[in-house]
Protein backbone atom coordinates (compact mmCIF):
# COMPACT_ATOMS: atom_id res chain seq x y z
CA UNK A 1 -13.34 -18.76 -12.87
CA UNK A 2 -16.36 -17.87 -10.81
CA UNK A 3 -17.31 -18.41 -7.35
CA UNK A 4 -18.98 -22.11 -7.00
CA UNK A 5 -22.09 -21.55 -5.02
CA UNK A 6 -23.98 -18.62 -2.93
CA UNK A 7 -22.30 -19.94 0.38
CA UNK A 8 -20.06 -17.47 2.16
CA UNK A 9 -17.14 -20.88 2.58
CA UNK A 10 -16.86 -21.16 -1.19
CA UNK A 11 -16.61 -17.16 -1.15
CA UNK A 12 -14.23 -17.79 1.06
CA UNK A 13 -12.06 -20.29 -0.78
CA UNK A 14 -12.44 -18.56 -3.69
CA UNK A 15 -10.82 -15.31 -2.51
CA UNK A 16 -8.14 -17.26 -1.26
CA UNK A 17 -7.61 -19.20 -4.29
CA UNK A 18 -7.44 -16.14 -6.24
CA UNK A 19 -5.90 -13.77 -3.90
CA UNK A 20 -3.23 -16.23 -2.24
CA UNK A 21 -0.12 -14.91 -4.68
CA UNK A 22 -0.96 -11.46 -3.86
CA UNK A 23 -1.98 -11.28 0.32
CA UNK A 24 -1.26 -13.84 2.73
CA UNK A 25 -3.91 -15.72 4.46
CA UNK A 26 -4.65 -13.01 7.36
CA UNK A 27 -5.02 -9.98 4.51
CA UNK A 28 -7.00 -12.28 2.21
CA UNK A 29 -9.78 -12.59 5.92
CA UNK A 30 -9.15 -9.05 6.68
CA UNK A 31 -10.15 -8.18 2.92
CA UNK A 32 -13.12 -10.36 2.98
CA UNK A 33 -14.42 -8.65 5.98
CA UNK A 34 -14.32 -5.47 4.73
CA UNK A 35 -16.03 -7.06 1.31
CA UNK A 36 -18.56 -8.12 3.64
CA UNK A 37 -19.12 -5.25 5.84
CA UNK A 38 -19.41 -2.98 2.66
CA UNK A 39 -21.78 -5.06 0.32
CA UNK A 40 -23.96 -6.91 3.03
CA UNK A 41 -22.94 -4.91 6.21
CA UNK A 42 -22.12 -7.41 7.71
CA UNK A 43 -19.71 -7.17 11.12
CA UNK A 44 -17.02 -9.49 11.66
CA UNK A 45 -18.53 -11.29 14.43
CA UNK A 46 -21.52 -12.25 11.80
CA UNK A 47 -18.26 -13.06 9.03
CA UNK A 48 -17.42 -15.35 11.44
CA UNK A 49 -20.16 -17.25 12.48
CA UNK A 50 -22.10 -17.22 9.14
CA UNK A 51 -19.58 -19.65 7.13
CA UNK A 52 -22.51 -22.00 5.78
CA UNK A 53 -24.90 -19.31 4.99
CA UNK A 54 -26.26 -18.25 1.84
CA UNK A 55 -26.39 -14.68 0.04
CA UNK A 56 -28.31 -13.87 -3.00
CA UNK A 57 -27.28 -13.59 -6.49
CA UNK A 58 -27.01 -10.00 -6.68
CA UNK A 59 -24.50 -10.03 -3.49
CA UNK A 60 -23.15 -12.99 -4.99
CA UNK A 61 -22.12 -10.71 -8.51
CA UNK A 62 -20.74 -7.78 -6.43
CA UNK A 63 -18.24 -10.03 -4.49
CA UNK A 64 -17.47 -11.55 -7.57
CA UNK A 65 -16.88 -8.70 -9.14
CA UNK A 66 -14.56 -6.77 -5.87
CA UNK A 67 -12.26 -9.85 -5.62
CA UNK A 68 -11.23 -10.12 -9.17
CA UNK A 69 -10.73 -6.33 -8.64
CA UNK A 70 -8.36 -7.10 -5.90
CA UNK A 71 -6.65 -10.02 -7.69
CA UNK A 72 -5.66 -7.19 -10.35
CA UNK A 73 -3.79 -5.24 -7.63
CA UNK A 74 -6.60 -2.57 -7.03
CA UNK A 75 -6.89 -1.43 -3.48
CA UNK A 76 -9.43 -2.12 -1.10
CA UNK A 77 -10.02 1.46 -0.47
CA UNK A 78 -11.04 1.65 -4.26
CA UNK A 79 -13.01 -1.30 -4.66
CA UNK A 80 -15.43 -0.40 -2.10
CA UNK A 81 -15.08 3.25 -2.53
CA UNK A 82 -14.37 4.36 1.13
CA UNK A 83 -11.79 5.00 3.59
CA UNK A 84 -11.55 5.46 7.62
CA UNK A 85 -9.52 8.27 8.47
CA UNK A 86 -9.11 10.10 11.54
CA UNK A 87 -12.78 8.97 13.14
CA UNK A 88 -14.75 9.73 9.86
CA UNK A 89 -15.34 7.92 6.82
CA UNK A 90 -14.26 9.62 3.61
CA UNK A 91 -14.88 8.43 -0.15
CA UNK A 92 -12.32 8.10 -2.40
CA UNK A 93 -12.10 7.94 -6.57
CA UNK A 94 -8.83 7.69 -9.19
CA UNK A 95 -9.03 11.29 -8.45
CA UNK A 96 -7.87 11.27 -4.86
CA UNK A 97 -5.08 9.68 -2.94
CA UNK A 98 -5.74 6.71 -0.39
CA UNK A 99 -5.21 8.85 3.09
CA UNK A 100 -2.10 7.45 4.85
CA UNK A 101 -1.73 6.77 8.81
CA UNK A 102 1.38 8.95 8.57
CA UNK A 103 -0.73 11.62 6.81
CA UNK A 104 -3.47 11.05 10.44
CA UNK A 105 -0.40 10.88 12.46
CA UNK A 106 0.41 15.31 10.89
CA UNK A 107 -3.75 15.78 12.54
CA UNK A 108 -3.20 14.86 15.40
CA UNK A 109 0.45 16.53 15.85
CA UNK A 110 -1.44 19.85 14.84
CA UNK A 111 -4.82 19.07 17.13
CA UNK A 112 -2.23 18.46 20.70
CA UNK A 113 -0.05 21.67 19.48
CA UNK A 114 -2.98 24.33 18.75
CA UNK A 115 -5.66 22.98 21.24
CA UNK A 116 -4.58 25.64 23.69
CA UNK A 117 -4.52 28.11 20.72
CA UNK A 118 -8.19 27.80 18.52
CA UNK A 119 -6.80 28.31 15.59
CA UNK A 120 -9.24 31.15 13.92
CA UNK A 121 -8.09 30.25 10.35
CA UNK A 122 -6.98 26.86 8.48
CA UNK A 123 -6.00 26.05 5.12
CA UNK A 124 -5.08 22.98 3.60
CA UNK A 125 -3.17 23.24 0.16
CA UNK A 126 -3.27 20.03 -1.90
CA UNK A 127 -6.36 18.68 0.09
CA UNK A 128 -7.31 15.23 -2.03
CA UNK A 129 -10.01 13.53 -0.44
CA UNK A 130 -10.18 16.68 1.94
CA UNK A 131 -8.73 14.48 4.64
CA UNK A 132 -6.49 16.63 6.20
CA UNK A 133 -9.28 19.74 6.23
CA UNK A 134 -11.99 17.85 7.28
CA UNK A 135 -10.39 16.24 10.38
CA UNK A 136 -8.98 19.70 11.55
CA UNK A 137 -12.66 21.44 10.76
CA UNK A 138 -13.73 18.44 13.37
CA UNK A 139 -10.67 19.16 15.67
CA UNK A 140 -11.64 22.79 15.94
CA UNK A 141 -15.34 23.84 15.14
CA UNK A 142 -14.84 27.21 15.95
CA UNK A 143 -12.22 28.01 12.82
CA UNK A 144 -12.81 28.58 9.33
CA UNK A 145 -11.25 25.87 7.43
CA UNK A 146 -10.32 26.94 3.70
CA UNK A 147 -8.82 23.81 1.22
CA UNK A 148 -7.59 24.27 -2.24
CA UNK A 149 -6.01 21.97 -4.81
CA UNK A 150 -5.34 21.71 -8.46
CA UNK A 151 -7.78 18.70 -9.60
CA UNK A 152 -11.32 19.99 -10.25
CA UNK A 153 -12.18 16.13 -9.70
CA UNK A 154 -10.97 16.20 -6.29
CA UNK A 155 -12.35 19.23 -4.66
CA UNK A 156 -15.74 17.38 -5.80
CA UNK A 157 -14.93 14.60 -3.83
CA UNK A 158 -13.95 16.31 -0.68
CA UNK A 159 -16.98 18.59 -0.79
CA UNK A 160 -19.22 15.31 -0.95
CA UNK A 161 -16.82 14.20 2.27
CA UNK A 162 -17.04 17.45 4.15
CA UNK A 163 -21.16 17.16 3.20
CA UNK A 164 -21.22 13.65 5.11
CA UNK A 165 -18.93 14.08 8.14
CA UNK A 166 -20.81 17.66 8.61
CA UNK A 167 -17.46 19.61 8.47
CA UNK A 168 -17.75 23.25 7.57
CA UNK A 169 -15.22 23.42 5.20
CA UNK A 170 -14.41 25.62 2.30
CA UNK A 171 -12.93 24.46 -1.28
CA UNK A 172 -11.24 25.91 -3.62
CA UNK A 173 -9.71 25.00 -7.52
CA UNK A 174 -6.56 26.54 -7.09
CA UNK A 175 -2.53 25.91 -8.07
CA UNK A 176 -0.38 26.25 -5.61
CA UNK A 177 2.27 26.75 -8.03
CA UNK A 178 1.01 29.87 -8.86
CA UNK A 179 0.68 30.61 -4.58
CA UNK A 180 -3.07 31.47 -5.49
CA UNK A 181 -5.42 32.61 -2.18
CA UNK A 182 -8.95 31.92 -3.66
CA UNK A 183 -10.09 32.41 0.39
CA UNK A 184 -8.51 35.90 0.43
CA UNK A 185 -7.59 35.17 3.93
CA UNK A 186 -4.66 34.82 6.56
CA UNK A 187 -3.91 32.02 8.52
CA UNK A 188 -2.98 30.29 11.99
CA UNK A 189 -2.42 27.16 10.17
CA UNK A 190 -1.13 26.29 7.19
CA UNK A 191 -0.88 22.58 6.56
CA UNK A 192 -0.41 20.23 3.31
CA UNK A 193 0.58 16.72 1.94
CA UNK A 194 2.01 17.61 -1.32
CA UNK A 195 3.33 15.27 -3.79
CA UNK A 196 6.52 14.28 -2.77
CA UNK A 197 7.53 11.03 -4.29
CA UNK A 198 10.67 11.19 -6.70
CA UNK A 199 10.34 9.49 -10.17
CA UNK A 200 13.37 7.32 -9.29
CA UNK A 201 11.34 5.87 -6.30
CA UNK A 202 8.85 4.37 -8.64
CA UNK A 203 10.81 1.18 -8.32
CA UNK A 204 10.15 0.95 -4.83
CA UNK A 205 6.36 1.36 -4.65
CA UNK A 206 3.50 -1.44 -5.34
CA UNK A 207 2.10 -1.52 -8.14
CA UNK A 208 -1.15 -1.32 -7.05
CA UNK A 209 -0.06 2.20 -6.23
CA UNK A 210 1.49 3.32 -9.54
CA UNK A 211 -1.55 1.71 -11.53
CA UNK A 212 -3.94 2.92 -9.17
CA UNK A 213 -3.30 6.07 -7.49
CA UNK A 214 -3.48 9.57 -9.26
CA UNK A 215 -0.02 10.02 -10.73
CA UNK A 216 -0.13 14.39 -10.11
CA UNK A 217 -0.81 13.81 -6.62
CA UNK A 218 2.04 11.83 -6.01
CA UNK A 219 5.29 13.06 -7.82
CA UNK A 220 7.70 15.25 -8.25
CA UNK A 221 11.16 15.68 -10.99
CA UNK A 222 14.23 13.96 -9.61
CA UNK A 223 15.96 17.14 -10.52
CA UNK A 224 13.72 19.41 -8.35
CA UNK A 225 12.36 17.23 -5.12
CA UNK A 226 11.26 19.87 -3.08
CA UNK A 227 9.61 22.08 -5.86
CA UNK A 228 6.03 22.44 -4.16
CA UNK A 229 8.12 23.00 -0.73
CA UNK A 230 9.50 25.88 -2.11
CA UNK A 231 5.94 27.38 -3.42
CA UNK A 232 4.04 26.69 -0.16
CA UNK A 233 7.02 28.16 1.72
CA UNK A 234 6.77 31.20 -0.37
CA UNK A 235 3.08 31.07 -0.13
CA UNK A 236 2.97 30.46 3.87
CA UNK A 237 5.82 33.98 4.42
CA UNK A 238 3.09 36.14 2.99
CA UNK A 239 -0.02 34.44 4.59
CA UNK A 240 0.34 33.28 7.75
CA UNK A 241 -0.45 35.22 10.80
CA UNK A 242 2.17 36.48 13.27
CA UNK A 243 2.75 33.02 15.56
CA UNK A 244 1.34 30.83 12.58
CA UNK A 245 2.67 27.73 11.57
CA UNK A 246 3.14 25.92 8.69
CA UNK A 247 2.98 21.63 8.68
CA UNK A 248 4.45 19.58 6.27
CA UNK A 249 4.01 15.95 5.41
CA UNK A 250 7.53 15.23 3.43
CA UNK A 251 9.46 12.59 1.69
CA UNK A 252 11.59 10.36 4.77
CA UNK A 253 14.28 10.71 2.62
CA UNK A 254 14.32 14.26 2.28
CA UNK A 255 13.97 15.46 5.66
CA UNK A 256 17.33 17.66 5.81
CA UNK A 257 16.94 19.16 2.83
CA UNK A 258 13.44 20.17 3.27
CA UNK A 259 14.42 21.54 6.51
CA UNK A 260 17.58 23.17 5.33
CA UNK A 261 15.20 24.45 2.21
CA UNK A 262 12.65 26.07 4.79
CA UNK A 263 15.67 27.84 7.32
CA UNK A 264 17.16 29.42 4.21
CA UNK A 265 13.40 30.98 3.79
CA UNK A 266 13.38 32.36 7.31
CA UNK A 267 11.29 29.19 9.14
CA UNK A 268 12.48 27.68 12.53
CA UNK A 269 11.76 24.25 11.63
CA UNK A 270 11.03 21.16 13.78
CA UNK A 271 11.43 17.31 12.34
CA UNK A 272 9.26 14.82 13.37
CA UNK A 273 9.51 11.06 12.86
CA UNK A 274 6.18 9.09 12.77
CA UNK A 275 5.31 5.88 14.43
CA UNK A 276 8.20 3.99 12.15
CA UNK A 277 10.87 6.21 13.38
CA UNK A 278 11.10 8.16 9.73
CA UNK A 279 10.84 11.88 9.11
CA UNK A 280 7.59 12.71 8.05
CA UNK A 281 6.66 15.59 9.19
CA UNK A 282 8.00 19.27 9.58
CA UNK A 283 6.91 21.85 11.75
CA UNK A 284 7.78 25.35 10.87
CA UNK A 285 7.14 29.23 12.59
CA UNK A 286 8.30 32.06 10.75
CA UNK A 287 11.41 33.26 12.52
């Protein structure tokens, strides 16, 4: 089935027809939007108003084109190959993980606890998209801001991020599993959003997640959880600073145990729920 004709109401239909066992009505609009915004740049005021309009053929294809995308469970984020996050936009690919709020609600816990501070140096282990690194470089313009991960793929795309949201920003290919320091520095900060998710929790999670989303950058054995925990713990006792810290995003359901994981390791740790009222975050100083 294709979209009738070139005016934006039988778009409009359309994406409802196809979408409407997927999103409810006010996620199909707020999808359409950002369809619109992206292809035509269009704002929503003009969405609004422009119902009998006309677009031409080659719009006409891409839309075409993003909602059967969407009907197949692909995200948004993907379809139109962008995300806002923290104030900037960032690009993301099947290489990178969609940034989370939670994940923007860690940037701003570190930006309100080291603004009195200036950090000097930051480094973000398992960086994706570079989300976490490029917001901080923003935060504090003064610091060097070092980022490593694994996937060759992924450093590319957070270079091209740092390039467009002018963040000075340093990347590295590197495993943290192997506690590698490709910057050859110490640090103030040491933050990351590892994977975290435990096979068994597969059930749980949308499929447009698990068909999407890049399976090493999300989980972990069921018979070792908190196995990158216990590398960038390692990692963080030899390189951070005297009065560094180390932040952790973490599994809500593994909050204690993380914690517990990190005291054992010599870290005075501090939980923090997010906006839902789950752990999600861990604070830690080296005792």
């Amino acid at each position: 089935m294709r979209i009738p004709s070139n005016k934006v109401c039988d778009i409009e239909r359309f994406a409802y027809s196809e979408l409407e066992e997927i999103y409810n009505r006010n996620e199909i609009r707020t999808l359409l939007q950002m369809l619109f915004e992206h292809f035509l740049g269009w704002s929503m005021a003009h969405f609004l108003i422009s119902k009998n309009k006309t677009i031409n053929q080659s719009d006409l294809l891409k839309l075409n084109f993003a909602i059967k995308d969407l009907r197949k469970g692909k995200p948004i984020q993907y379809v139109i190959g962008n995300v806002e996050f923290c104030d900037t936009k960032l690009s993301v690919s099947k290489d990178t993980l969609i940034p989370r709020p939670e994940t923007a609600e860690l940037v701003y816990l570190i930006a309100n606890n080291a603004k009195e501070h200036s950090p000097q140096h930051i480094l973000d282990l398992c960086t994706g998209s570079g989300c976490i690194a490029i917001a901080l470089a923003k935060a504090f313009p003064s610091a060097k801001v070092f980022a490593t991960d694994i996937s060759a793929e992924a450093v590319a795309v957070a270079k091209k991020n740092a390039e467009c949201n002018h963040a000075n920003v340093s990347f590295f290919v590197a495993d943290i599993l192997k506690k590698e320091n490709p910057a050859g520095e110490s640090y103030d900060i040491i933050v990351s959003n590892p994977p975290y998710v435990r096979e068994m929790e597969k059930a749980m999670m949308h499929r447009n997640v698990l068909d999407y989303e890049p399976y090493l950058a999300l989980f972990v054995p069921d018979d070792d959880p908190l196995l990158f925990y216990r590398h960038i713990a390692e990692f963080a006792s030899k390189h951070l600073r005297t009065g560094g810290k180390l932040y952790l995003e973490i599994n809500e359901a593994l909050g204690n145990e993380t914690a517990t994981m990190l005291q054992k390791q010599g870290y005075r740790c501090i939980v923090h729920k997010d906006s839902f009222g789950k752990d999600r975050m861990i604070e830690a100083a080296k005792s």
